[in-house]
PDB file of N, CA and C in Angstrom:
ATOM      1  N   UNK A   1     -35.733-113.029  -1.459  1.00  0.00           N
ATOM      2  CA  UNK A   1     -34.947-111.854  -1.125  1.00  0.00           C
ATOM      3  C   UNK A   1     -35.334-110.697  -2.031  1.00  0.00           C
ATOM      4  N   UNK A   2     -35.764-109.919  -1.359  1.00  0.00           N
ATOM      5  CA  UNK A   2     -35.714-108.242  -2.537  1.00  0.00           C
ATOM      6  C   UNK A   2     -34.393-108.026  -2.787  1.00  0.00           C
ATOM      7  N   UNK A   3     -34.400-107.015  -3.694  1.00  0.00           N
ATOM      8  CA  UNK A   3     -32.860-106.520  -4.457  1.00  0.00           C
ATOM      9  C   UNK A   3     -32.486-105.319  -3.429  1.00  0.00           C
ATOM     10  N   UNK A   4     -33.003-104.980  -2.436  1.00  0.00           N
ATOM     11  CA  UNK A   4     -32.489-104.288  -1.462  1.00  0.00           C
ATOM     12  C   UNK A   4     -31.283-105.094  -0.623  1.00  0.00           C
ATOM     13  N   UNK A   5     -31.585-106.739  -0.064  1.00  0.00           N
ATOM     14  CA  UNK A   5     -30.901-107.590   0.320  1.00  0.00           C
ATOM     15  C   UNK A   5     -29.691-107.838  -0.085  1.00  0.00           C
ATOM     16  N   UNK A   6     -29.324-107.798  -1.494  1.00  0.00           N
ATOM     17  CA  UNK A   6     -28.500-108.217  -2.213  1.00  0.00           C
ATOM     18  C   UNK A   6     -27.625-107.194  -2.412  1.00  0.00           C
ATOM     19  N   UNK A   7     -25.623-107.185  -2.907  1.00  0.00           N
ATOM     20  CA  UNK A   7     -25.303-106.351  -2.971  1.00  0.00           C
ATOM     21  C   UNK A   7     -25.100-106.334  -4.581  1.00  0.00           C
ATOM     22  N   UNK A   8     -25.546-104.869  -4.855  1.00  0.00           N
ATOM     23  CA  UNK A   8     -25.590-104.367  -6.308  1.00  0.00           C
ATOM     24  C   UNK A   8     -24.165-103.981  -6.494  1.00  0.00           C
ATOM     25  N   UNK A   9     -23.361-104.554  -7.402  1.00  0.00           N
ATOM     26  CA  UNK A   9     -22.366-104.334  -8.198  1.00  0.00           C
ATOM     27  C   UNK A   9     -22.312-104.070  -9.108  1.00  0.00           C
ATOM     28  N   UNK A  10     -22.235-102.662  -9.615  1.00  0.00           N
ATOM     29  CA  UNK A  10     -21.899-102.831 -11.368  1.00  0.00           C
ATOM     30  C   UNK A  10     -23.751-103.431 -12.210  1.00  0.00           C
ATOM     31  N   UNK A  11     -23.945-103.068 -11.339  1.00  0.00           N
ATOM     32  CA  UNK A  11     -25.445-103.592 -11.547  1.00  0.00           C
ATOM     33  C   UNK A  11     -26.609-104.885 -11.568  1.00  0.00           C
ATOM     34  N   UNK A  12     -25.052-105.875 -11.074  1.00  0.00           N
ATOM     35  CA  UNK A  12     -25.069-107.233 -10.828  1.00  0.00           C
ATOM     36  C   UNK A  12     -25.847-107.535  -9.333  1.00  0.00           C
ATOM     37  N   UNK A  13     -26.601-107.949  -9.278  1.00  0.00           N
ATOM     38  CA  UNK A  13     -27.306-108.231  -7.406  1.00  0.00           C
ATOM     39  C   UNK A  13     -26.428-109.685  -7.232  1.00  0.00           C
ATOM     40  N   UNK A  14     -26.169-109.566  -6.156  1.00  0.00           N
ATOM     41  CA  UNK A  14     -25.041-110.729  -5.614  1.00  0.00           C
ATOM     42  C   UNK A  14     -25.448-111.060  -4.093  1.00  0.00           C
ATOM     43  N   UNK A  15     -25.252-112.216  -3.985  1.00  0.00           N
ATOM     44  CA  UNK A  15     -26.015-112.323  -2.492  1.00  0.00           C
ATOM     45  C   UNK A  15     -24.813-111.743  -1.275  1.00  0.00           C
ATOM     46  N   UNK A  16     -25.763-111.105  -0.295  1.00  0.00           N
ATOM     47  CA  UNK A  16     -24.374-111.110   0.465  1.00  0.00           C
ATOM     48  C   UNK A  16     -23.604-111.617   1.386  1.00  0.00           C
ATOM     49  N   UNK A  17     -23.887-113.112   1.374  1.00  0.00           N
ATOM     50  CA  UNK A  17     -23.183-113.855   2.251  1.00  0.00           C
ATOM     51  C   UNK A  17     -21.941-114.160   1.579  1.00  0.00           C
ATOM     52  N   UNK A  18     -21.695-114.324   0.455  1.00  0.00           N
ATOM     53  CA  UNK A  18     -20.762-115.258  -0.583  1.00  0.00           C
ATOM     54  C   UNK A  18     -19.826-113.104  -1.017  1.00  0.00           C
ATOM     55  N   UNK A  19     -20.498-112.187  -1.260  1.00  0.00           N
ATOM     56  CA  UNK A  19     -20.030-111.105  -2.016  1.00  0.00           C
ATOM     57  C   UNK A  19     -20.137-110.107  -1.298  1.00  0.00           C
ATOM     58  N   UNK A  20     -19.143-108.799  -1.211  1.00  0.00           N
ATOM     59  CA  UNK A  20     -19.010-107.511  -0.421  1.00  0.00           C
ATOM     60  C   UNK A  20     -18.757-106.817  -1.259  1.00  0.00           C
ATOM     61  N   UNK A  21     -18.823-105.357  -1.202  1.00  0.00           N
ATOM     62  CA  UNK A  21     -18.284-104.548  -2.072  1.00  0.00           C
ATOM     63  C   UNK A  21     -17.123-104.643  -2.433  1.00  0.00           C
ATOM     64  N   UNK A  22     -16.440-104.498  -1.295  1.00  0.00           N
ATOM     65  CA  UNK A  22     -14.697-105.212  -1.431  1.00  0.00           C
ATOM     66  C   UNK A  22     -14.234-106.250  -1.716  1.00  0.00           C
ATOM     67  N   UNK A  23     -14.775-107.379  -1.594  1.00  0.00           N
ATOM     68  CA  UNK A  23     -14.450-108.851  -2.151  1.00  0.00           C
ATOM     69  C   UNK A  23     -14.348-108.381  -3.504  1.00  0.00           C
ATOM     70  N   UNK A  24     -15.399-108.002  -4.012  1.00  0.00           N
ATOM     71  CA  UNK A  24     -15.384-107.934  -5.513  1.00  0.00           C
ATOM     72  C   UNK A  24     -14.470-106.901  -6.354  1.00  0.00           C
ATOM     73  N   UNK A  25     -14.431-105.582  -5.599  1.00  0.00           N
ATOM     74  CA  UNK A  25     -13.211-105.164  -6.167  1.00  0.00           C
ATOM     75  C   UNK A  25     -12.058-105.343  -5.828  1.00  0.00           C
ATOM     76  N   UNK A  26     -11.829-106.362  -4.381  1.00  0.00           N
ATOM     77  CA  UNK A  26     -10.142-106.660  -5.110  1.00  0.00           C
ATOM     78  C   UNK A  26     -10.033-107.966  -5.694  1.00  0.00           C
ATOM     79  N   UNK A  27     -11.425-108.425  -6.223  1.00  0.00           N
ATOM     80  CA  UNK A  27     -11.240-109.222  -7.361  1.00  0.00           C
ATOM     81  C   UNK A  27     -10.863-108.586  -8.673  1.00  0.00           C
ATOM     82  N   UNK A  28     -11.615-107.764  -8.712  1.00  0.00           N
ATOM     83  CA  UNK A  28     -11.126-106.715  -9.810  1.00  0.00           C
ATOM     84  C   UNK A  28      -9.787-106.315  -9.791  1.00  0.00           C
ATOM     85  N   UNK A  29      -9.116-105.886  -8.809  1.00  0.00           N
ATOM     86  CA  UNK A  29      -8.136-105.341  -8.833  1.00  0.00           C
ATOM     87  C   UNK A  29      -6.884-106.184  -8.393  1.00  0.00           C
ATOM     88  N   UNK A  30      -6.898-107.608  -8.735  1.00  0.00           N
ATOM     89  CA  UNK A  30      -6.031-108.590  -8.278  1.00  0.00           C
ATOM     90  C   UNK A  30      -4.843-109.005  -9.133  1.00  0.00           C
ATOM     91  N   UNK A  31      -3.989-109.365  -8.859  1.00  0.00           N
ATOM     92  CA  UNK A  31      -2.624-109.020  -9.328  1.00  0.00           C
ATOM     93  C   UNK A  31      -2.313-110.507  -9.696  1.00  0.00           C
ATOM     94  N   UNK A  32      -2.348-110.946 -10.602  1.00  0.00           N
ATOM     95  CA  UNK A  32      -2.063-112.097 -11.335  1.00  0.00           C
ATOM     96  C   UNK A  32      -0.603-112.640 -11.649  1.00  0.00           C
ATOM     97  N   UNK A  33      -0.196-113.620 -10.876  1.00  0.00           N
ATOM     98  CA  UNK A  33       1.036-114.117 -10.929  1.00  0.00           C
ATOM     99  C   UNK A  33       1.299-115.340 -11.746  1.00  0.00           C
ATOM    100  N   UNK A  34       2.646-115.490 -12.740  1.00  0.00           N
ATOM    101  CA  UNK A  34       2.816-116.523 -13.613  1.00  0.00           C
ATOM    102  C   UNK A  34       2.420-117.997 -13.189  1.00  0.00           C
ATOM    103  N   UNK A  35       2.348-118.665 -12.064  1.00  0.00           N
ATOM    104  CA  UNK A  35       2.222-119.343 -10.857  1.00  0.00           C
ATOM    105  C   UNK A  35       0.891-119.594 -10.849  1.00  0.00           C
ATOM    106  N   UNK A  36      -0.026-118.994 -11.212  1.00  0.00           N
ATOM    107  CA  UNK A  36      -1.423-118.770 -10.679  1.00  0.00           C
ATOM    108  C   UNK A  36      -2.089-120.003 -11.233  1.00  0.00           C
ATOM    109  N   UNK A  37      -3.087-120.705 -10.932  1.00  0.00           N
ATOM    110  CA  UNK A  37      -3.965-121.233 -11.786  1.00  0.00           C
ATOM    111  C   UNK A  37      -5.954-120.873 -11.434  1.00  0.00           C
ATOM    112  N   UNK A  38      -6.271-120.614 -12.775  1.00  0.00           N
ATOM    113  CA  UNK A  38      -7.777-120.598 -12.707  1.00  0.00           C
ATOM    114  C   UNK A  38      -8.775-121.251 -13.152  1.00  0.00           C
ATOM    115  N   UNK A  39      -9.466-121.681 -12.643  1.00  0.00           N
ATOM    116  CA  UNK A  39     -10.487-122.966 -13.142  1.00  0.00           C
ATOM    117  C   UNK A  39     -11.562-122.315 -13.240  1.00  0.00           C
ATOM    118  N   UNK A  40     -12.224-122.139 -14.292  1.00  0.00           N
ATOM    119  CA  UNK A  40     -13.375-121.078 -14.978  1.00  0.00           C
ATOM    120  C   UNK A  40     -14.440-122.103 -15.317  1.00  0.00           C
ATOM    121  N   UNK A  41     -15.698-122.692 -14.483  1.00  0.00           N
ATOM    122  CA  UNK A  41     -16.246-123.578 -14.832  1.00  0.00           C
ATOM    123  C   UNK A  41     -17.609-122.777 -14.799  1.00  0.00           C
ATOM    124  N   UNK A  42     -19.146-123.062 -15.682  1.00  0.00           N
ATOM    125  CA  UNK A  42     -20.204-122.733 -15.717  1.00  0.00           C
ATOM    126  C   UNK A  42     -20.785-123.571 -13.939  1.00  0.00           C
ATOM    127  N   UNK A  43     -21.569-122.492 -13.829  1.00  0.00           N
ATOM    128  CA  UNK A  43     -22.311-123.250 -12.341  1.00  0.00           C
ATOM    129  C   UNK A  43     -22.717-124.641 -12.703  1.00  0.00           C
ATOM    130  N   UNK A  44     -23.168-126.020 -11.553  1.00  0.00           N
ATOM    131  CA  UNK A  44     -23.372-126.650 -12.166  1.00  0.00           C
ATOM    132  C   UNK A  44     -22.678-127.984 -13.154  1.00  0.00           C
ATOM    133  N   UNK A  45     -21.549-127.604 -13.411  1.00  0.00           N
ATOM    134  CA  UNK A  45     -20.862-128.301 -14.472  1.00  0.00           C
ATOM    135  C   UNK A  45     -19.957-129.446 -13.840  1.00  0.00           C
ATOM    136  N   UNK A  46     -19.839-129.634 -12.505  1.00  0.00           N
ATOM    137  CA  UNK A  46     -18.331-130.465 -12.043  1.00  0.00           C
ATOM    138  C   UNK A  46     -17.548-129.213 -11.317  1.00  0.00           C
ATOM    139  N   UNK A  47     -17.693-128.292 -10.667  1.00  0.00           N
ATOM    140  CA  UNK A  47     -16.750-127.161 -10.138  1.00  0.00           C
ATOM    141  C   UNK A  47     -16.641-128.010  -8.685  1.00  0.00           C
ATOM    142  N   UNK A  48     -17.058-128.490  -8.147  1.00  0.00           N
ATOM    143  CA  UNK A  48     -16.308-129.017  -6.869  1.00  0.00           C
ATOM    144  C   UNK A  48     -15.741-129.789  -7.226  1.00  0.00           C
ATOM    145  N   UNK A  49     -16.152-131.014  -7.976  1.00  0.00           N
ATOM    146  CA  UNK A  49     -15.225-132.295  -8.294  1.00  0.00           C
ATOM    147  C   UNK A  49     -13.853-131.593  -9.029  1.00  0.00           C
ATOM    148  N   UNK A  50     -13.658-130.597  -9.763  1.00  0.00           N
ATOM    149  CA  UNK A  50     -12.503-129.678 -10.318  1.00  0.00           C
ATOM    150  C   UNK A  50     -11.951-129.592  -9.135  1.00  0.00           C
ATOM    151  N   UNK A  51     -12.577-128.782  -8.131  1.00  0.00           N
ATOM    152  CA  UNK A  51     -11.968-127.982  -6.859  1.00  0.00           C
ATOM    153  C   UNK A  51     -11.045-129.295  -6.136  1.00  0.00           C
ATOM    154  N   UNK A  52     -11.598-130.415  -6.249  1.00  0.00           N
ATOM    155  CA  UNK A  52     -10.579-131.801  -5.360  1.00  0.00           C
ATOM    156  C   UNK A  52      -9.673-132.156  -6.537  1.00  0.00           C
ATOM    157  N   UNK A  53      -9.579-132.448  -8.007  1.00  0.00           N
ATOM    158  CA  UNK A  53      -9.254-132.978  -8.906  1.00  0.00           C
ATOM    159  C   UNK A  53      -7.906-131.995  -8.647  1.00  0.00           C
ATOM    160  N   UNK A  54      -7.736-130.562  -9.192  1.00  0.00           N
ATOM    161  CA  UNK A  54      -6.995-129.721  -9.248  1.00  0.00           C
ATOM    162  C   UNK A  54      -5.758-129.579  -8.643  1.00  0.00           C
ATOM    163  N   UNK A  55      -6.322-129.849  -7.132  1.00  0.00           N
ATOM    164  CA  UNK A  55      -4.982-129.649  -6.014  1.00  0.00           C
ATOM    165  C   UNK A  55      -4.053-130.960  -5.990  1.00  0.00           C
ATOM    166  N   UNK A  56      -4.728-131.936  -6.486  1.00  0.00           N
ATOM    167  CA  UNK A  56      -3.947-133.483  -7.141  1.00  0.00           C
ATOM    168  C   UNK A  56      -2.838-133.143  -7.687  1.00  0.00           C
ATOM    169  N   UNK A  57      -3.435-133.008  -8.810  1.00  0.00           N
ATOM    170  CA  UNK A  57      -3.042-132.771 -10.447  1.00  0.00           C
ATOM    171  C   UNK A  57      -1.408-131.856  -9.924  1.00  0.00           C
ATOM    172  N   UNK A  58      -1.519-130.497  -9.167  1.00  0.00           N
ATOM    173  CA  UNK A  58      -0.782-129.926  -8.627  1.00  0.00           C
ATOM    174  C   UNK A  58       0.257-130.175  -7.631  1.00  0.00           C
ATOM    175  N   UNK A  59      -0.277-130.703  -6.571  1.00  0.00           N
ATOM    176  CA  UNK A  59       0.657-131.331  -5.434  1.00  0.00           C
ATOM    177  C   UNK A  59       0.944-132.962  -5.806  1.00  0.00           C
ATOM    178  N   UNK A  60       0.979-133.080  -7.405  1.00  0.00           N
ATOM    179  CA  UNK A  60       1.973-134.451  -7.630  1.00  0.00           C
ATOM    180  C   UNK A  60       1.250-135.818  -7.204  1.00  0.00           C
ATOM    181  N   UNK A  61      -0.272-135.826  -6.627  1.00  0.00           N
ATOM    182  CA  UNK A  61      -0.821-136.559  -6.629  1.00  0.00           C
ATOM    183  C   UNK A  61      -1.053-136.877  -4.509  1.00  0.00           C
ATOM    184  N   UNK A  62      -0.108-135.751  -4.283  1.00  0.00           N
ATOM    185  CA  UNK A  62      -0.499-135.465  -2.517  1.00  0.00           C
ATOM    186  C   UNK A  62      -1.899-135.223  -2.518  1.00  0.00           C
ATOM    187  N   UNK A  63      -2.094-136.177  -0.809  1.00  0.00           N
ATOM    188  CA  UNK A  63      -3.695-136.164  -0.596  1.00  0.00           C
ATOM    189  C   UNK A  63      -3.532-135.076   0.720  1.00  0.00           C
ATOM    190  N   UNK A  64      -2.315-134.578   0.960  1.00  0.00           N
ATOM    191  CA  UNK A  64      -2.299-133.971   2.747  1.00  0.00           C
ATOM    192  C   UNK A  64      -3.217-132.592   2.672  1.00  0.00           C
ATOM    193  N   UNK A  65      -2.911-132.200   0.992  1.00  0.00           N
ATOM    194  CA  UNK A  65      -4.030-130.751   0.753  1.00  0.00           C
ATOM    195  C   UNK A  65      -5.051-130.820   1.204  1.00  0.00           C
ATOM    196  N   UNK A  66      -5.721-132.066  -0.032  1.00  0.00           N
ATOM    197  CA  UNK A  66      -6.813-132.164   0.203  1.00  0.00           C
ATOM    198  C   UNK A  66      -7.458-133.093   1.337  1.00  0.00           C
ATOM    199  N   UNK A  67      -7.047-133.338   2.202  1.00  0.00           N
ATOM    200  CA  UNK A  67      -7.410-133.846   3.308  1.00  0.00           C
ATOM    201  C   UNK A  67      -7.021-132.809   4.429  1.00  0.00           C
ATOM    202  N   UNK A  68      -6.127-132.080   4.569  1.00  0.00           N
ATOM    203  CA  UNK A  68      -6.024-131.321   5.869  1.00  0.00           C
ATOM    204  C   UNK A  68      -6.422-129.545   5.454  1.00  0.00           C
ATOM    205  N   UNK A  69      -7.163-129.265   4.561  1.00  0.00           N
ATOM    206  CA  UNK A  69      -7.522-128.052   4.146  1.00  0.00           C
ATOM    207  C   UNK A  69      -8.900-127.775   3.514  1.00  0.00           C
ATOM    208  N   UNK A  70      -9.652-127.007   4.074  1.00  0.00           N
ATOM    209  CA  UNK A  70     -11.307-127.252   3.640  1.00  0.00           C
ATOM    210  C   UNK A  70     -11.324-126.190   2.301  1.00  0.00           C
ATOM    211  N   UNK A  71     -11.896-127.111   1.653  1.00  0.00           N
ATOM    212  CA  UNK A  71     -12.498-126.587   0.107  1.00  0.00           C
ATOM    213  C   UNK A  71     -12.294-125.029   0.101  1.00  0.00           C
ATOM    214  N   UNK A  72     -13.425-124.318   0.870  1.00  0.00           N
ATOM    215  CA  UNK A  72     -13.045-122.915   0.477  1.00  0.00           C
ATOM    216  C   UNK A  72     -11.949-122.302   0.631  1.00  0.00           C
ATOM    217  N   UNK A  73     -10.999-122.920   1.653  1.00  0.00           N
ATOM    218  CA  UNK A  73      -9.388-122.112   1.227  1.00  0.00           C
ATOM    219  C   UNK A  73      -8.673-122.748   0.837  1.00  0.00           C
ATOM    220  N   UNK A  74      -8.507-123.877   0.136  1.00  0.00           N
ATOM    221  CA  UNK A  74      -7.863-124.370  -0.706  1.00  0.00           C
ATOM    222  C   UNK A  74      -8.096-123.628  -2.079  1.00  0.00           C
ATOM    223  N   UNK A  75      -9.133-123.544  -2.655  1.00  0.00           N
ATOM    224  CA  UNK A  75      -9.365-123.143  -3.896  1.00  0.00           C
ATOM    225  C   UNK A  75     -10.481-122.321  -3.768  1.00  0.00           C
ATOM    226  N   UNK A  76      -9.989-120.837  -3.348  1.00  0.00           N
ATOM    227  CA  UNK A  76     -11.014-119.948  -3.122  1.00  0.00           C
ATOM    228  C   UNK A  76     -11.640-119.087  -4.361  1.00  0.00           C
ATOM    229  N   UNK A  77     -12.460-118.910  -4.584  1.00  0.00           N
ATOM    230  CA  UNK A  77     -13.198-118.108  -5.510  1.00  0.00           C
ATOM    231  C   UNK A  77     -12.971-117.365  -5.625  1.00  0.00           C
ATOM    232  N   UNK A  78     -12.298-116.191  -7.037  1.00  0.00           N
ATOM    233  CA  UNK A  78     -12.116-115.385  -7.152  1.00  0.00           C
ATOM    234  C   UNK A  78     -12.709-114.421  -6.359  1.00  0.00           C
ATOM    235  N   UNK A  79     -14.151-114.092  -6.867  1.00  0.00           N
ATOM    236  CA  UNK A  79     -14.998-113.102  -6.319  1.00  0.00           C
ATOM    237  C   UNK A  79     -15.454-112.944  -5.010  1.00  0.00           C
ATOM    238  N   UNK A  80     -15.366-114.188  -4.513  1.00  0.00           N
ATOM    239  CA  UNK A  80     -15.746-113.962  -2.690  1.00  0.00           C
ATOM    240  C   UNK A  80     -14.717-113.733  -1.604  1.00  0.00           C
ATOM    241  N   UNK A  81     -15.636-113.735  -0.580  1.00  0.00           N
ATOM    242  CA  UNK A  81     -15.088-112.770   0.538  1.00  0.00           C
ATOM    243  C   UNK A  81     -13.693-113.650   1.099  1.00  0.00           C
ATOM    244  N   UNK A  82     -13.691-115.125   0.956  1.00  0.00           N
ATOM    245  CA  UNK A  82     -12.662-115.833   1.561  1.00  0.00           C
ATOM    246  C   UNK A  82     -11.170-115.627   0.936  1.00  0.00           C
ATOM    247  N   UNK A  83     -11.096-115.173  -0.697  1.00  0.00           N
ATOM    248  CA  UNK A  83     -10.137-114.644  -1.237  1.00  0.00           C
ATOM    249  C   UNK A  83      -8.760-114.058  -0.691  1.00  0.00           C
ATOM    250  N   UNK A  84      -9.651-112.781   0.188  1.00  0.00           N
ATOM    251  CA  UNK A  84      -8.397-112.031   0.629  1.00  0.00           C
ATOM    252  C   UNK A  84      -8.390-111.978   1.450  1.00  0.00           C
ATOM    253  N   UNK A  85      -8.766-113.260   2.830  1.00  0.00           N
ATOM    254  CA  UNK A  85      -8.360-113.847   3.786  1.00  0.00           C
ATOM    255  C   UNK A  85      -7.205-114.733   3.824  1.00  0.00           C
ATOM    256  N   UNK A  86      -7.156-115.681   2.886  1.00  0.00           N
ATOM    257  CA  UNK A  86      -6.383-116.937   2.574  1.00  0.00           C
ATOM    258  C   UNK A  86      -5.002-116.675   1.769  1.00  0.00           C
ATOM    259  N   UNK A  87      -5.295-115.803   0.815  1.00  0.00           N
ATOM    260  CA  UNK A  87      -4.899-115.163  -0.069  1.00  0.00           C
ATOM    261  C   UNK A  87      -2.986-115.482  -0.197  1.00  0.00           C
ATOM    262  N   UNK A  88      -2.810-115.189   0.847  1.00  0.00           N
ATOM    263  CA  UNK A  88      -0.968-114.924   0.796  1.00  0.00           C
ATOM    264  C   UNK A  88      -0.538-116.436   1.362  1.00  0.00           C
ATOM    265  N   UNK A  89      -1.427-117.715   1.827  1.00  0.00           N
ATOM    266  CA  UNK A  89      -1.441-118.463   2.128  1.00  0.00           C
ATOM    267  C   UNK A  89      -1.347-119.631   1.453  1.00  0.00           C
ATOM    268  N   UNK A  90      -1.843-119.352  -0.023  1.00  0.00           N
ATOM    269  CA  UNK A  90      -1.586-120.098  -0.960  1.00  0.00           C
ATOM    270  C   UNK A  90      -0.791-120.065  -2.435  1.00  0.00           C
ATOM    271  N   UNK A  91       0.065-121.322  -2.440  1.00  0.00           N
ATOM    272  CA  UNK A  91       1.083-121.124  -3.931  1.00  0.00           C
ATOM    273  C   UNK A  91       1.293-123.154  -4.111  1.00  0.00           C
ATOM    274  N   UNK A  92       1.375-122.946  -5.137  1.00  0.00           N
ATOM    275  CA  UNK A  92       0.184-122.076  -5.835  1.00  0.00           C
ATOM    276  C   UNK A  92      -0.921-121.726  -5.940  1.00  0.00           C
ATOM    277  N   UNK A  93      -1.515-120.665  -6.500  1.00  0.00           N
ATOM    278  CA  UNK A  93      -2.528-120.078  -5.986  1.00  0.00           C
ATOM    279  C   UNK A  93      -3.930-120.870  -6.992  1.00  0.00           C
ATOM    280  N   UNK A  94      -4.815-121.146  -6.731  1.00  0.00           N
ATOM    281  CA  UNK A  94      -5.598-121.647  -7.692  1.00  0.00           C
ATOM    282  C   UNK A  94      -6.805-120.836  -6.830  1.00  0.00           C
ATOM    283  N   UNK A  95      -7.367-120.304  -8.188  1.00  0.00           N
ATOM    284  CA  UNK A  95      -9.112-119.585  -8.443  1.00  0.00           C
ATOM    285  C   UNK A  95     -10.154-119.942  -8.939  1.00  0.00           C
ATOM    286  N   UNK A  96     -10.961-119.899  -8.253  1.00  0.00           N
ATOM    287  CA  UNK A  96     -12.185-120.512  -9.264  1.00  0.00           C
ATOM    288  C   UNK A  96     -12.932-119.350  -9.533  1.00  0.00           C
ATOM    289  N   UNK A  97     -13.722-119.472 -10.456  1.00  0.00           N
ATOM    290  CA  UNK A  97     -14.899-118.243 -10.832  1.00  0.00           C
ATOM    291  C   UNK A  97     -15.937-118.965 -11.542  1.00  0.00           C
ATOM    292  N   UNK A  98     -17.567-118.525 -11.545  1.00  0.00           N
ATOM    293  CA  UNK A  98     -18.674-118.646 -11.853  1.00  0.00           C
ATOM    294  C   UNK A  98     -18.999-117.269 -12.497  1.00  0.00           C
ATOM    295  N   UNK A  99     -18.030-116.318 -11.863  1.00  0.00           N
ATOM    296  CA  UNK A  99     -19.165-115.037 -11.892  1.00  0.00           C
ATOM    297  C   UNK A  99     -19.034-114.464 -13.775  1.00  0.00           C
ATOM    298  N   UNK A 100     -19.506-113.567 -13.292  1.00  0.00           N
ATOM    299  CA  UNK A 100     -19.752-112.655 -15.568  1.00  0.00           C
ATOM    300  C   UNK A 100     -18.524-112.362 -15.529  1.00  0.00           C
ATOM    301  N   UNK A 101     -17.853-112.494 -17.025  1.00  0.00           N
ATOM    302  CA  UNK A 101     -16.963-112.203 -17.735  1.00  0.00           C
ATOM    303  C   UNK A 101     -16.291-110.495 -17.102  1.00  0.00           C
ATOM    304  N   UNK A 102     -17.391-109.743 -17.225  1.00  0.00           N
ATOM    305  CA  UNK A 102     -17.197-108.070 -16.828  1.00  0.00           C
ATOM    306  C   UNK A 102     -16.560-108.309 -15.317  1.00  0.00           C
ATOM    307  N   UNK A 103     -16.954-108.763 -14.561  1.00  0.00           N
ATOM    308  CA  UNK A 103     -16.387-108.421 -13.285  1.00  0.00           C
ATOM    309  C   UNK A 103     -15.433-109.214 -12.869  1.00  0.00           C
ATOM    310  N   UNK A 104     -14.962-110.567 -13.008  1.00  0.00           N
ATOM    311  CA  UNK A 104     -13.753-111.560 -12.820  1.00  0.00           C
ATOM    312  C   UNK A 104     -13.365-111.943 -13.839  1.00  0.00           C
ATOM    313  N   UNK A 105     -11.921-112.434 -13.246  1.00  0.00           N
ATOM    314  CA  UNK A 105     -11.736-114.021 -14.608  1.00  0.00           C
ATOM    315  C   UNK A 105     -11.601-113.297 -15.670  1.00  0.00           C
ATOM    316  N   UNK A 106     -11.212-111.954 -15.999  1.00  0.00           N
ATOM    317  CA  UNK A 106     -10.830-111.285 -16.974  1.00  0.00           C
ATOM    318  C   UNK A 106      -9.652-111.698 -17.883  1.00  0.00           C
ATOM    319  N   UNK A 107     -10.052-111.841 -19.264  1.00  0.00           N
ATOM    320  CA  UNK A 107      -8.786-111.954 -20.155  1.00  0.00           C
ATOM    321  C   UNK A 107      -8.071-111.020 -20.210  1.00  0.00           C
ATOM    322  N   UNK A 108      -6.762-110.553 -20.045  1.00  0.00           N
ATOM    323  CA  UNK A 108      -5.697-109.357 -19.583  1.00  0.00           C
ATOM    324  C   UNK A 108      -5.874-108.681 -20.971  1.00  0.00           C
ATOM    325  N   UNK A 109      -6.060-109.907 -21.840  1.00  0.00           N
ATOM    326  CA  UNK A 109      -5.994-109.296 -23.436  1.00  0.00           C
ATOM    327  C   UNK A 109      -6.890-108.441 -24.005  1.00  0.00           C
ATOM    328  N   UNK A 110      -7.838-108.522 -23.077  1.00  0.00           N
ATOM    329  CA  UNK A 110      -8.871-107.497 -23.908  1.00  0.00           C
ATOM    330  C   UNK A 110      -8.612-106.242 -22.733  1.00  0.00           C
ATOM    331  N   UNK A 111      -9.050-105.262 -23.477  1.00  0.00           N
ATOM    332  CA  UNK A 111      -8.871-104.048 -22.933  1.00  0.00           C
ATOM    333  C   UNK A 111     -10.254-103.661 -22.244  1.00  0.00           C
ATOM    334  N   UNK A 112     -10.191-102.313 -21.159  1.00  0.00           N
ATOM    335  CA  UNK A 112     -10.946-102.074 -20.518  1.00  0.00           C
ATOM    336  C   UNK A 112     -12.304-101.779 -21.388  1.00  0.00           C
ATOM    337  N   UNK A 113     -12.086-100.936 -22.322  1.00  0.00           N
ATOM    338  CA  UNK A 113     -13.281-100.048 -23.505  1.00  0.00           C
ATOM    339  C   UNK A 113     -13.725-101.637 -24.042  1.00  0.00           C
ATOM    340  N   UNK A 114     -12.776-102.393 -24.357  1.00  0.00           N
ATOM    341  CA  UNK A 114     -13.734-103.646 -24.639  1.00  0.00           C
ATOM    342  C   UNK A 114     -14.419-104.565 -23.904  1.00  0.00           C
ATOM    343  N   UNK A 115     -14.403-104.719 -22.525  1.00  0.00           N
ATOM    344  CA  UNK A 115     -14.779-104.884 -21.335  1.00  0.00           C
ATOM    345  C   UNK A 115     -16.158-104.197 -20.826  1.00  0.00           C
ATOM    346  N   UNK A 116     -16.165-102.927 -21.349  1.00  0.00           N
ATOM    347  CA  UNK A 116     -17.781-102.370 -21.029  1.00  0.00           C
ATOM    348  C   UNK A 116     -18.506-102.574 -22.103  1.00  0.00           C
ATOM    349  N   UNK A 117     -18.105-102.437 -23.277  1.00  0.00           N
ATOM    350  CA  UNK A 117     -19.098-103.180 -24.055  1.00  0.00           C
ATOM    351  C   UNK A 117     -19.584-104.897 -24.155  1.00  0.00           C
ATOM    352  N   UNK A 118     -19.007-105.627 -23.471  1.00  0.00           N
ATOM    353  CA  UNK A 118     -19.197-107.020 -23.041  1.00  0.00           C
ATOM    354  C   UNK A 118     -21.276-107.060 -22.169  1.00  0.00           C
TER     355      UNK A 118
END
């Protein structure tokens, strides 16, 4: 793929099947509820086996989640497009993220000015 293909965010190339301009900023701009849970795993590491483990752990050890609900809207990715499809559909809400520190999965605690220098 050339970097024409891809959508440039923030200077990030992102493919665009998985990322939109808008996916990503109302990842950015997403409203975090006490309720919420986020599973912040490196690519690679166990993030699907998390993605089945999680909704367990949560629904008390119910299998009806994870058997009558497919992976991506059960535990949709912060940054992609399925997010704010599913979105009001799930509680609790559980997120996953891969993506850079700067654009998701933000610690509330650090401030924006410390955020661009990241």
């Amino acid at each position: 793929m050339t970097s024409t293909q891809y959508v440039n965010y923030q200077g990030y190339l992102l493919p665009p099947l998985a990322h939109t301009k808008e996916s990503l900023e109302f990842a950015e701009n997403f409203s975090v509820e006490d309720t919420d849970v986020f599973a912040v795993t490196f690519p690679k590491s166990g993030t699907v086996w998390m993605q089945e483990i999680l909704p367990l752990i949560l629904n008390s050890g119910d299998l009806t989640p994870v058997q009558t609900i497919p992976n991506w809207d059960r535990t949709p990715w912060l940054e992609e497009t399925r997010l704010s499809i599913v979105v009001d559909q799930l509680k609790p809400l559980e997120r996953w993220c891969h993506i850079f520190s700067t654009l998701s999965c933000q610690n509330p605690s650090i401030s924006p000015r410390q955020r661009s220098s990241m």
